[in-house]
PDB file of N, CA and C in Angstrom:
ATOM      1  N   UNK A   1      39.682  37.853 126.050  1.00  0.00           N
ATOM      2  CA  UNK A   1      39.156  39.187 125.896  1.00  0.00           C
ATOM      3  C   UNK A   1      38.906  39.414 124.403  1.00  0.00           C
ATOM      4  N   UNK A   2      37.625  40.120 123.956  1.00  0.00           N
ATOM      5  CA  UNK A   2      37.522  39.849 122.701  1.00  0.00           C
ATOM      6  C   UNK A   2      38.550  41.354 122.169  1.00  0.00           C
ATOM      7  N   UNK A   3      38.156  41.448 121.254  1.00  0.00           N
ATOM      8  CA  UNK A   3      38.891  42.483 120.312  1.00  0.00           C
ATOM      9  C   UNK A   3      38.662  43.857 120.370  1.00  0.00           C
ATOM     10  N   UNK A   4      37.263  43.918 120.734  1.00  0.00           N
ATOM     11  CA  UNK A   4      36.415  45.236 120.746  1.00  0.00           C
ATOM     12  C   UNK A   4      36.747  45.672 121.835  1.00  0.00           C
ATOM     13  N   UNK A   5      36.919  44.664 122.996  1.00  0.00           N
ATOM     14  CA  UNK A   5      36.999  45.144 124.276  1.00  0.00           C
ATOM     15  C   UNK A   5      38.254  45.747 124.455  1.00  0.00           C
ATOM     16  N   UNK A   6      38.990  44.984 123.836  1.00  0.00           N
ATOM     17  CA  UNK A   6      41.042  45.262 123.469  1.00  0.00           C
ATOM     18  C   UNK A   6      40.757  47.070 123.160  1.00  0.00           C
ATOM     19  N   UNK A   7      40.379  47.141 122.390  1.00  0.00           N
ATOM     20  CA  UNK A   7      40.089  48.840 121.358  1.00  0.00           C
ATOM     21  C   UNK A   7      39.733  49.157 122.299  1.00  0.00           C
ATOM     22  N   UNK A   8      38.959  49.208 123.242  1.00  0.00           N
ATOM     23  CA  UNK A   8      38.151  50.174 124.081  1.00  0.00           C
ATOM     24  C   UNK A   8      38.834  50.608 125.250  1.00  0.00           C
ATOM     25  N   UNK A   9      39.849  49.723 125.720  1.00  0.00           N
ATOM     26  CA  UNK A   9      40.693  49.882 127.007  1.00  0.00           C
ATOM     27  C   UNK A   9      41.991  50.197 126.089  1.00  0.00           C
ATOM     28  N   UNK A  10      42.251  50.080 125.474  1.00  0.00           N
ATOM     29  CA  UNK A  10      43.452  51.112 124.513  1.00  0.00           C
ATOM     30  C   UNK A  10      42.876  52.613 124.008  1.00  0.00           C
ATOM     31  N   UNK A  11      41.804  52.686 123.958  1.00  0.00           N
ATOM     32  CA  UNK A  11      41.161  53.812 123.534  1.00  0.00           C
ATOM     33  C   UNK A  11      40.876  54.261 125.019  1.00  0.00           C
ATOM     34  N   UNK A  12      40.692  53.909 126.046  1.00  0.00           N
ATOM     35  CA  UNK A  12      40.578  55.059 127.400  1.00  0.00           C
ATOM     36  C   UNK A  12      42.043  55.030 127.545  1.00  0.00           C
ATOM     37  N   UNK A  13      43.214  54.180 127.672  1.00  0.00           N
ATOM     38  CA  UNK A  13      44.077  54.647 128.314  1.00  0.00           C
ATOM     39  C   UNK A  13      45.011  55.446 127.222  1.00  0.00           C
ATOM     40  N   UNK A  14      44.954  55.708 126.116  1.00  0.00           N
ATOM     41  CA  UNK A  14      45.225  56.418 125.232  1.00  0.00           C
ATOM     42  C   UNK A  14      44.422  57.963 125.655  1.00  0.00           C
ATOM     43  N   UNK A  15      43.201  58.422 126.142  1.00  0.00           N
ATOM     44  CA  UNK A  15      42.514  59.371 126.174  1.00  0.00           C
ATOM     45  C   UNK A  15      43.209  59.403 127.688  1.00  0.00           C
ATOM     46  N   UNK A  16      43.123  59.056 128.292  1.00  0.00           N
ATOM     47  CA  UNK A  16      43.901  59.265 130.149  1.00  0.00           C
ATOM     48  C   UNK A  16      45.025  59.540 129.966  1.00  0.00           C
ATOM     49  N   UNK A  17      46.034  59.206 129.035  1.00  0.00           N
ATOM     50  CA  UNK A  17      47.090  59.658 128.793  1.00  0.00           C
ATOM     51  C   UNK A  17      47.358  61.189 128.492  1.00  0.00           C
ATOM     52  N   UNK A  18      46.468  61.157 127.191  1.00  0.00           N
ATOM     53  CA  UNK A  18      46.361  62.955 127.069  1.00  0.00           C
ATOM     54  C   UNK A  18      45.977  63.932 127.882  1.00  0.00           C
ATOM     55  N   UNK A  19      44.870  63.450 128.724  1.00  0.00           N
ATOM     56  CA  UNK A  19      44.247  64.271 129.701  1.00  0.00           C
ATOM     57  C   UNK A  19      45.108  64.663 130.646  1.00  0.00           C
ATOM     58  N   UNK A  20      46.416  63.432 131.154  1.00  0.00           N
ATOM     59  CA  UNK A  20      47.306  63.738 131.974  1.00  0.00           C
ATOM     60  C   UNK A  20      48.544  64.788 131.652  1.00  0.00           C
ATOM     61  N   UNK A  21      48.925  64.357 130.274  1.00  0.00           N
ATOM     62  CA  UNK A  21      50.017  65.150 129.453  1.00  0.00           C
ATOM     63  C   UNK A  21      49.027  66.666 129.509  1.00  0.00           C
ATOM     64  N   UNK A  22      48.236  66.720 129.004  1.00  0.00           N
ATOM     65  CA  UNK A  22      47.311  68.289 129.320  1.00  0.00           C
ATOM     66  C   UNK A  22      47.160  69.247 130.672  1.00  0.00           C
ATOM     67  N   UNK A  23      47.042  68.025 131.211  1.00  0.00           N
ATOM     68  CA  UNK A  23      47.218  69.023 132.977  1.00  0.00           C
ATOM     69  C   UNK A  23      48.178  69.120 133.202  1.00  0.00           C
ATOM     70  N   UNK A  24      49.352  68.159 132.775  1.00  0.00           N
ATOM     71  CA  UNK A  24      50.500  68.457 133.444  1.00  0.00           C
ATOM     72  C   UNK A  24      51.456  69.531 132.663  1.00  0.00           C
ATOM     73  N   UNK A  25      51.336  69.856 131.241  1.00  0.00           N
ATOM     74  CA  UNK A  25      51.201  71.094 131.050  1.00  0.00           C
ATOM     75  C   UNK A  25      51.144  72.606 131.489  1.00  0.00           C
ATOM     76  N   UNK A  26      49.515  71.958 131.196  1.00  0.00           N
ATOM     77  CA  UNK A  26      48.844  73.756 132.255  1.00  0.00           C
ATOM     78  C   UNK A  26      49.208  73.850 133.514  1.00  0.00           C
ATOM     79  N   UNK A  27      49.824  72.942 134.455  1.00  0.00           N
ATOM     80  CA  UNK A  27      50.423  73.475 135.288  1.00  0.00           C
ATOM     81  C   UNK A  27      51.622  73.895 135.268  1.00  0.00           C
ATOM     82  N   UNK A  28      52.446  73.261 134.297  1.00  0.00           N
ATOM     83  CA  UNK A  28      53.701  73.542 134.428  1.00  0.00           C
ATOM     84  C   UNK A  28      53.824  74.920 133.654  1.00  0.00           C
ATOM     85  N   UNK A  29      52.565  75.141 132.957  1.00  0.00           N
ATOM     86  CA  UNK A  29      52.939  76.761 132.147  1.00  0.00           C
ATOM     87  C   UNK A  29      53.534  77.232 132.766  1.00  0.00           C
ATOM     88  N   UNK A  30      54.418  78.538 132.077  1.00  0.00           N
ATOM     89  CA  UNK A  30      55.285  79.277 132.733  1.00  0.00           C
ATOM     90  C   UNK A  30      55.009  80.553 131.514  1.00  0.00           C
ATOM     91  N   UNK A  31      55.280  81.612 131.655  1.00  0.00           N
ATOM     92  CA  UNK A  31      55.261  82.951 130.792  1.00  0.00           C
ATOM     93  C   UNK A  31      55.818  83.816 131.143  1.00  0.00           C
ATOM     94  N   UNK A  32      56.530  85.333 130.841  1.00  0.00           N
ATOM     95  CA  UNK A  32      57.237  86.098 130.972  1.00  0.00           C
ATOM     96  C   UNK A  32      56.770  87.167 130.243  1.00  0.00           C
ATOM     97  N   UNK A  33      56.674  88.441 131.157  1.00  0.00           N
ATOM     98  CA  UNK A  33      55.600  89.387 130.494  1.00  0.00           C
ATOM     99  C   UNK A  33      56.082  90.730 130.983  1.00  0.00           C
ATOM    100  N   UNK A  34      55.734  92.043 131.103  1.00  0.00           N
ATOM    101  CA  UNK A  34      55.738  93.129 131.837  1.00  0.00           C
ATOM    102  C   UNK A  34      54.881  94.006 132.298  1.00  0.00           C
ATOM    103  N   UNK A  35      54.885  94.797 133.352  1.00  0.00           N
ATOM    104  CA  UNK A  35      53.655  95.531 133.393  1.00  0.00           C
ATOM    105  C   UNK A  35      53.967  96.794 134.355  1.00  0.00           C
ATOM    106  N   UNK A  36      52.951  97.617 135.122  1.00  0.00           N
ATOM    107  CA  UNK A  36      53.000  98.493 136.200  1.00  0.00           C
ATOM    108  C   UNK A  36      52.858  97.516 137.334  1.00  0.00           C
ATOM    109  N   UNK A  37      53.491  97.978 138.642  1.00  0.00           N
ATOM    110  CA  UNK A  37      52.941  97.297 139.640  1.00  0.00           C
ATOM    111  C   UNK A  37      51.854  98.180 140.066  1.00  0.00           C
ATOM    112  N   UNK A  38      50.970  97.743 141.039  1.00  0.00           N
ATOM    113  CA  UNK A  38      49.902  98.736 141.148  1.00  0.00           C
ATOM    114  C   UNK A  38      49.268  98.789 142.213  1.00  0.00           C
ATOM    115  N   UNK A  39      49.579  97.523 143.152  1.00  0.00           N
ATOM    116  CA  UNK A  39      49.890  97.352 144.800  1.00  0.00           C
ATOM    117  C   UNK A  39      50.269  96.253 145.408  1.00  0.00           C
ATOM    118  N   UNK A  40      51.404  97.007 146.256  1.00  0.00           N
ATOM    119  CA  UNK A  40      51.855  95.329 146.818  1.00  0.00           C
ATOM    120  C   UNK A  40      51.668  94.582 148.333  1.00  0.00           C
ATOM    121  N   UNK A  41      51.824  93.929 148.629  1.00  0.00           N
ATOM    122  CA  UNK A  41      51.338  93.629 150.077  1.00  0.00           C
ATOM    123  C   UNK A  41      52.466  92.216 150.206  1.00  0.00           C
ATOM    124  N   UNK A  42      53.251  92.606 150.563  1.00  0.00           N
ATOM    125  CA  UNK A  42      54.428  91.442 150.504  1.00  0.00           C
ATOM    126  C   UNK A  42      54.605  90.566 151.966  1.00  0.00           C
ATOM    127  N   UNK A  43      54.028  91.593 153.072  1.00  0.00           N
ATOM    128  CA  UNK A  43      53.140  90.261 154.228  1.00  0.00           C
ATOM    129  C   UNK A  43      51.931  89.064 153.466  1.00  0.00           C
ATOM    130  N   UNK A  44      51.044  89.697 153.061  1.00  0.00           N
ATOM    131  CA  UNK A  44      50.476  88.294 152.480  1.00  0.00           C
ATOM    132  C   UNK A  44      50.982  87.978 151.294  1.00  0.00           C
ATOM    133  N   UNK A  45      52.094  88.257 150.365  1.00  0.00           N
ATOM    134  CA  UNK A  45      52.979  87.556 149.645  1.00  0.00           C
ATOM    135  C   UNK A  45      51.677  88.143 148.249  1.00  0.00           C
ATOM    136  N   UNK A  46      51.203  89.079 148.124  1.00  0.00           N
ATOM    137  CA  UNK A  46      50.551  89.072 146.727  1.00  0.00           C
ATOM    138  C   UNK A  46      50.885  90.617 146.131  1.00  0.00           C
ATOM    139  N   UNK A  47      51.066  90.525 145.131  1.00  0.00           N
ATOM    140  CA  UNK A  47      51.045  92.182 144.159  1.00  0.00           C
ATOM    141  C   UNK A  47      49.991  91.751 143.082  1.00  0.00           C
ATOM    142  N   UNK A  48      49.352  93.430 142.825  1.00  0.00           N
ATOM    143  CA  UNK A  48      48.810  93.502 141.774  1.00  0.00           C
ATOM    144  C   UNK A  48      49.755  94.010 140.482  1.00  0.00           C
ATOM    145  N   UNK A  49      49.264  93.470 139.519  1.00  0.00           N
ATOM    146  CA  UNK A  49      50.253  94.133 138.126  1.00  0.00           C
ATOM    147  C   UNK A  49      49.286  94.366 137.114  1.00  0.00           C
ATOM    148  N   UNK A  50      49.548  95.576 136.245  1.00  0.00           N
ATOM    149  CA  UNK A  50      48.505  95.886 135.519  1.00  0.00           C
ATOM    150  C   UNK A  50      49.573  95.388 134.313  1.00  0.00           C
ATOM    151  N   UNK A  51      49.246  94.582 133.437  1.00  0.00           N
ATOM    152  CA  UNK A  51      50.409  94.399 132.179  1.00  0.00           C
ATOM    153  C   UNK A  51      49.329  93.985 130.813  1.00  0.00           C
ATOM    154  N   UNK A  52      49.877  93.928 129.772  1.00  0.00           N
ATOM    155  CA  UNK A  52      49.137  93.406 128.566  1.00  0.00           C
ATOM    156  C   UNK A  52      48.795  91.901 128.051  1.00  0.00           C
ATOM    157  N   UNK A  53      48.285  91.133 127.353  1.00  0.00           N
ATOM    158  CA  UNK A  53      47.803  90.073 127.333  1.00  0.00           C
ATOM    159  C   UNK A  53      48.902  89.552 127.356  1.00  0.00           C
ATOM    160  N   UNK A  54      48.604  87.977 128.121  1.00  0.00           N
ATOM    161  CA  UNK A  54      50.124  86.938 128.259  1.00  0.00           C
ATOM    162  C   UNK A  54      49.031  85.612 128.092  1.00  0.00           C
ATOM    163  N   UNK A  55      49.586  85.536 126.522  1.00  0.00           N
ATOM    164  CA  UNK A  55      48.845  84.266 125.554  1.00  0.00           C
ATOM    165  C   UNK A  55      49.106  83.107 126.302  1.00  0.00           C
ATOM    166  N   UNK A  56      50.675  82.662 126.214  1.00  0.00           N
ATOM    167  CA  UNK A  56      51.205  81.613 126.790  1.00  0.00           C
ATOM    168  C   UNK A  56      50.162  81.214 128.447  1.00  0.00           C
ATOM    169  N   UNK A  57      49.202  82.574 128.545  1.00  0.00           N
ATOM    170  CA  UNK A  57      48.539  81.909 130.410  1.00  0.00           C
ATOM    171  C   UNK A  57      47.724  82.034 130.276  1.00  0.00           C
ATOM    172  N   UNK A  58      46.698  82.422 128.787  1.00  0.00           N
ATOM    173  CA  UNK A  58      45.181  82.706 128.507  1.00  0.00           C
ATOM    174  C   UNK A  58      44.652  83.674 128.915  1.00  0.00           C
ATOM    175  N   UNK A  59      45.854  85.008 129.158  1.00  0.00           N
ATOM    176  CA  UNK A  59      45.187  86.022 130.128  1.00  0.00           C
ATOM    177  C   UNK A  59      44.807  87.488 129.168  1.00  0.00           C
ATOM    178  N   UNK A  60      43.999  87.876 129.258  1.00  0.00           N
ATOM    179  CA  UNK A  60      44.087  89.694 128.363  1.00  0.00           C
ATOM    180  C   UNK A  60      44.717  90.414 129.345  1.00  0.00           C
ATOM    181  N   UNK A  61      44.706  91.530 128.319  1.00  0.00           N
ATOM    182  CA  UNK A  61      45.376  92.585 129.003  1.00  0.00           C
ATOM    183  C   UNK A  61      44.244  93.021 130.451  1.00  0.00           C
ATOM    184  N   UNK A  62      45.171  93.211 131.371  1.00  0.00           N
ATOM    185  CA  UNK A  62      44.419  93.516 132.972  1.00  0.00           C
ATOM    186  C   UNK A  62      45.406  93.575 134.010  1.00  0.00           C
ATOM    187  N   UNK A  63      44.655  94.602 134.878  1.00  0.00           N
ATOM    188  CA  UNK A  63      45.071  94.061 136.294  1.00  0.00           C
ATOM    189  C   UNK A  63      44.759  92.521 136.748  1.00  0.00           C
ATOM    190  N   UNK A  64      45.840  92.339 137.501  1.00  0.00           N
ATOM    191  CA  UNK A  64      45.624  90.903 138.354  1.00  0.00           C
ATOM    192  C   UNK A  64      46.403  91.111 139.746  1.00  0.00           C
ATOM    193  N   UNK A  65      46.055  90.014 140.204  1.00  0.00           N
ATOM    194  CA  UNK A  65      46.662  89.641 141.725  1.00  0.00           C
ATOM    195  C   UNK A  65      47.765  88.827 141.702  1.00  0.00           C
ATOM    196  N   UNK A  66      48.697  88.748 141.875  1.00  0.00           N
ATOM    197  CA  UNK A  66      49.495  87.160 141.479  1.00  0.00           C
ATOM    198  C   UNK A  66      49.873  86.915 143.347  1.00  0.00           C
ATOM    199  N   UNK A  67      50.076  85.963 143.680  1.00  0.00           N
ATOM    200  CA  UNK A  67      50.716  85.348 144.465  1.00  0.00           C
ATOM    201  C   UNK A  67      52.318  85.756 144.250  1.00  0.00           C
ATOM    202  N   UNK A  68      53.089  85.456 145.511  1.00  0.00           N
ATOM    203  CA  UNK A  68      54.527  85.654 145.010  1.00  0.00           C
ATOM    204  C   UNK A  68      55.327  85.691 146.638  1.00  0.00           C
ATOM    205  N   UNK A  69      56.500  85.366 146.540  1.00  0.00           N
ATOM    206  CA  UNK A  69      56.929  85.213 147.621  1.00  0.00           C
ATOM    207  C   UNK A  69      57.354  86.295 148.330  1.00  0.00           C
ATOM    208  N   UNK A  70      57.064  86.760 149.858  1.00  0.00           N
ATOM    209  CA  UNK A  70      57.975  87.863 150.070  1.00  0.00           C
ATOM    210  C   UNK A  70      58.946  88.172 149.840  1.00  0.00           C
ATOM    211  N   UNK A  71      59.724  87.484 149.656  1.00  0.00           N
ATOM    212  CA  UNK A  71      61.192  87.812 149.618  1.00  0.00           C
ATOM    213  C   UNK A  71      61.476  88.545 148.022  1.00  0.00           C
ATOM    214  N   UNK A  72      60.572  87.754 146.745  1.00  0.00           N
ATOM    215  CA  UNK A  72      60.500  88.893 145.787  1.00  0.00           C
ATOM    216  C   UNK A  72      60.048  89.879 145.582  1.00  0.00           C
ATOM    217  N   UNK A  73      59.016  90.319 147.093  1.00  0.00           N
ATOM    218  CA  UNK A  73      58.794  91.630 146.610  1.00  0.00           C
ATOM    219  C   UNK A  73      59.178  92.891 147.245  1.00  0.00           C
ATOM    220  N   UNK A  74      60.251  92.260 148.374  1.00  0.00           N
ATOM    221  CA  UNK A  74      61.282  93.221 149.029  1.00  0.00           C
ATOM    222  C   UNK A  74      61.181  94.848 148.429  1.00  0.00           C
ATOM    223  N   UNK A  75      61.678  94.535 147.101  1.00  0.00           N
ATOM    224  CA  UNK A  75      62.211  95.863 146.796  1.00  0.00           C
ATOM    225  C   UNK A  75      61.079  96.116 145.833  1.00  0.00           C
ATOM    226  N   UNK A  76      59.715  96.003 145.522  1.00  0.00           N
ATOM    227  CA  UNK A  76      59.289  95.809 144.633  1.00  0.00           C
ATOM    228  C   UNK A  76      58.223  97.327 144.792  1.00  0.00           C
ATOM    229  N   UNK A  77      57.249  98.355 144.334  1.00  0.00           N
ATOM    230  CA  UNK A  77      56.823  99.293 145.252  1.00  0.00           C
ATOM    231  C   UNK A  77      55.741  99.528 143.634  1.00  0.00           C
ATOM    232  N   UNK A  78      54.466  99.711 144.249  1.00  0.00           N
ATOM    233  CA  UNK A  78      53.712 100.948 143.572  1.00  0.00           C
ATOM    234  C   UNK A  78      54.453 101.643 142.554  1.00  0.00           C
ATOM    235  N   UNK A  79      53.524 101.564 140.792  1.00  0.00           N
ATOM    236  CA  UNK A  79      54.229 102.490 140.619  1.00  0.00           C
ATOM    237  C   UNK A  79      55.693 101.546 139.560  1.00  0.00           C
ATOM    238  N   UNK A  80      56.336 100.736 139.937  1.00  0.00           N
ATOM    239  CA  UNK A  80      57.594 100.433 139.090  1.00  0.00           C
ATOM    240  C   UNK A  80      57.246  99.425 137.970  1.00  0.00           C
ATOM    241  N   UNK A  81      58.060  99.488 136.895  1.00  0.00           N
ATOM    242  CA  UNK A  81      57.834  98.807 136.158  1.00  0.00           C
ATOM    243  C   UNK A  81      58.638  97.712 136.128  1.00  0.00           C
ATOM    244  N   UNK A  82      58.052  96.788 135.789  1.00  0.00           N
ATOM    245  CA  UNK A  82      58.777  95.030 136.083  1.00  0.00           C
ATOM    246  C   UNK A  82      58.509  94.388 134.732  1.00  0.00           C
ATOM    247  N   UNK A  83      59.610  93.366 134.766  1.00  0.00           N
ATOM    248  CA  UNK A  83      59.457  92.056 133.771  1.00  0.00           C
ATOM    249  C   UNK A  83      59.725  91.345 135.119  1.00  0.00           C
ATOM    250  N   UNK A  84      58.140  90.208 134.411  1.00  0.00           N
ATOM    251  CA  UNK A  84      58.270  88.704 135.571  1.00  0.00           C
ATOM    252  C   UNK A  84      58.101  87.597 134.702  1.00  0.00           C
ATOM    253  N   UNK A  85      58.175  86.827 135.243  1.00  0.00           N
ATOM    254  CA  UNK A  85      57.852  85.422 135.062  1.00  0.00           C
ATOM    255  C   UNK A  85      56.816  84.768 135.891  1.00  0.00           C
ATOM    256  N   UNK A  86      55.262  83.884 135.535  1.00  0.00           N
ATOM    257  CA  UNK A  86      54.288  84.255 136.029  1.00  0.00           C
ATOM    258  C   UNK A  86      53.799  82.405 135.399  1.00  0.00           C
ATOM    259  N   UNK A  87      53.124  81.921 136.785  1.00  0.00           N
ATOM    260  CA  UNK A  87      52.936  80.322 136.027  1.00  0.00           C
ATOM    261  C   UNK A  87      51.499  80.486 136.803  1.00  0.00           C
ATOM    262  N   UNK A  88      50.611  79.585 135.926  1.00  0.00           N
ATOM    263  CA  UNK A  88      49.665  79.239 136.904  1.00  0.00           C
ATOM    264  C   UNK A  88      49.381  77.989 137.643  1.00  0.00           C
ATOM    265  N   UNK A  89      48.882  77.954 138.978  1.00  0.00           N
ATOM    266  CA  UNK A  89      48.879  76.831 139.869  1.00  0.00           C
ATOM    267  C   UNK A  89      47.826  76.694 140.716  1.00  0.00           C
ATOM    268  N   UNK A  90      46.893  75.584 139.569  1.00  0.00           N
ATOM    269  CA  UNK A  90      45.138  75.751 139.775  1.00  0.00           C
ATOM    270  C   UNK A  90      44.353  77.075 139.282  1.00  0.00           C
ATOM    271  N   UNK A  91      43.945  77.249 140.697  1.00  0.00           N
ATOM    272  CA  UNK A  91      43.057  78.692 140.189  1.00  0.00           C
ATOM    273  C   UNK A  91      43.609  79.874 140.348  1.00  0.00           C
ATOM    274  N   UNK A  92      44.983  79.993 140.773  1.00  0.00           N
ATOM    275  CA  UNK A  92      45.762  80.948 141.174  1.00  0.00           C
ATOM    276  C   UNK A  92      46.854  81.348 140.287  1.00  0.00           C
ATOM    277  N   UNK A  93      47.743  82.343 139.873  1.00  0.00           N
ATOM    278  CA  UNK A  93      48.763  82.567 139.259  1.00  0.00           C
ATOM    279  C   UNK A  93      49.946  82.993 140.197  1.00  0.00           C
ATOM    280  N   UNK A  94      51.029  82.994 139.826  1.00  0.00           N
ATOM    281  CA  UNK A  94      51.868  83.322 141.156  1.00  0.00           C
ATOM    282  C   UNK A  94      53.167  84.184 140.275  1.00  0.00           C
ATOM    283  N   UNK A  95      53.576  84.740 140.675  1.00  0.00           N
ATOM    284  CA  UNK A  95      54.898  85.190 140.017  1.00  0.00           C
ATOM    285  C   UNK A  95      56.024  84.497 140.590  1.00  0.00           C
ATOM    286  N   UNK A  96      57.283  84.399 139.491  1.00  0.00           N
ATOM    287  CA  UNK A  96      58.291  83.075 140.194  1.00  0.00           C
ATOM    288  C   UNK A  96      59.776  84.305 140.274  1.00  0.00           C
ATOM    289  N   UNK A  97      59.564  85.112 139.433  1.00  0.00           N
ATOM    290  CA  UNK A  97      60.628  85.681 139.395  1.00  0.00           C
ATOM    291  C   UNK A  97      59.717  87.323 138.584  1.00  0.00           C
ATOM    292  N   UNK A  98      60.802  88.281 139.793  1.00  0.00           N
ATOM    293  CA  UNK A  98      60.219  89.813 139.092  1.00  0.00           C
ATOM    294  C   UNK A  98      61.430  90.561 139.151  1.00  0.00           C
ATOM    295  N   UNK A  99      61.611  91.858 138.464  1.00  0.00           N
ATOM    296  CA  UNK A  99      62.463  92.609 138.548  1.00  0.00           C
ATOM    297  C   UNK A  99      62.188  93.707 137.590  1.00  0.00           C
ATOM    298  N   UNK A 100      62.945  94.812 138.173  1.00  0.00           N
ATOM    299  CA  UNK A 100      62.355  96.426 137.930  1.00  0.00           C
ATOM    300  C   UNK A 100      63.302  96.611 136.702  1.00  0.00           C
TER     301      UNK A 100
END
């Protein structure tokens, strides 16, 4: 194998490397933020939260939808104010943990 060719397959799997360390990252983001809740629907497992920009997830200040499990949003209602913890997973964001 000549030399050039050596560089070139060290130079993609050097670039595949990062690309992987990068996604696996942005998925694993995680952030912690606060906001209003602003509606919840804890049969299909989603609340809206109106809160201020959360850098750590590339988001501005806004309403959003997050995903989230019923069981965290039991007690959760229109209206209260929360600190969560909020990751994204793909095209979706989800909340992992909330509380009033």
């Amino acid at each position: 194998m000549s030399s050039s060719h050596s560089r070139t397959l060290l130079a993609l799997a050097a670039g595949l490397a990062a690309t992987t360390a990068y996604h696996a990252a942005a998925i694993a983001q995680e952030a912690q933020a606060s906001g209003e809740v602003r509606r919840v629907d804890a049969a299909a497992g989603k609340v809206t939260i109106k809160h201020g920009a959360i850098a750590d997830l590339q988001l501005p200040a806004m309403s959003l939808v997050y995903r989230a499990s019923p069981d965290l949003l039991r007690d959760i209602k229109p209206g209260d104010k929360v600190t969560f913890t909020a990751k994204r997973e793909g095209d979706r964001y989800v909340v992992t943990k909330i509380r009033k």
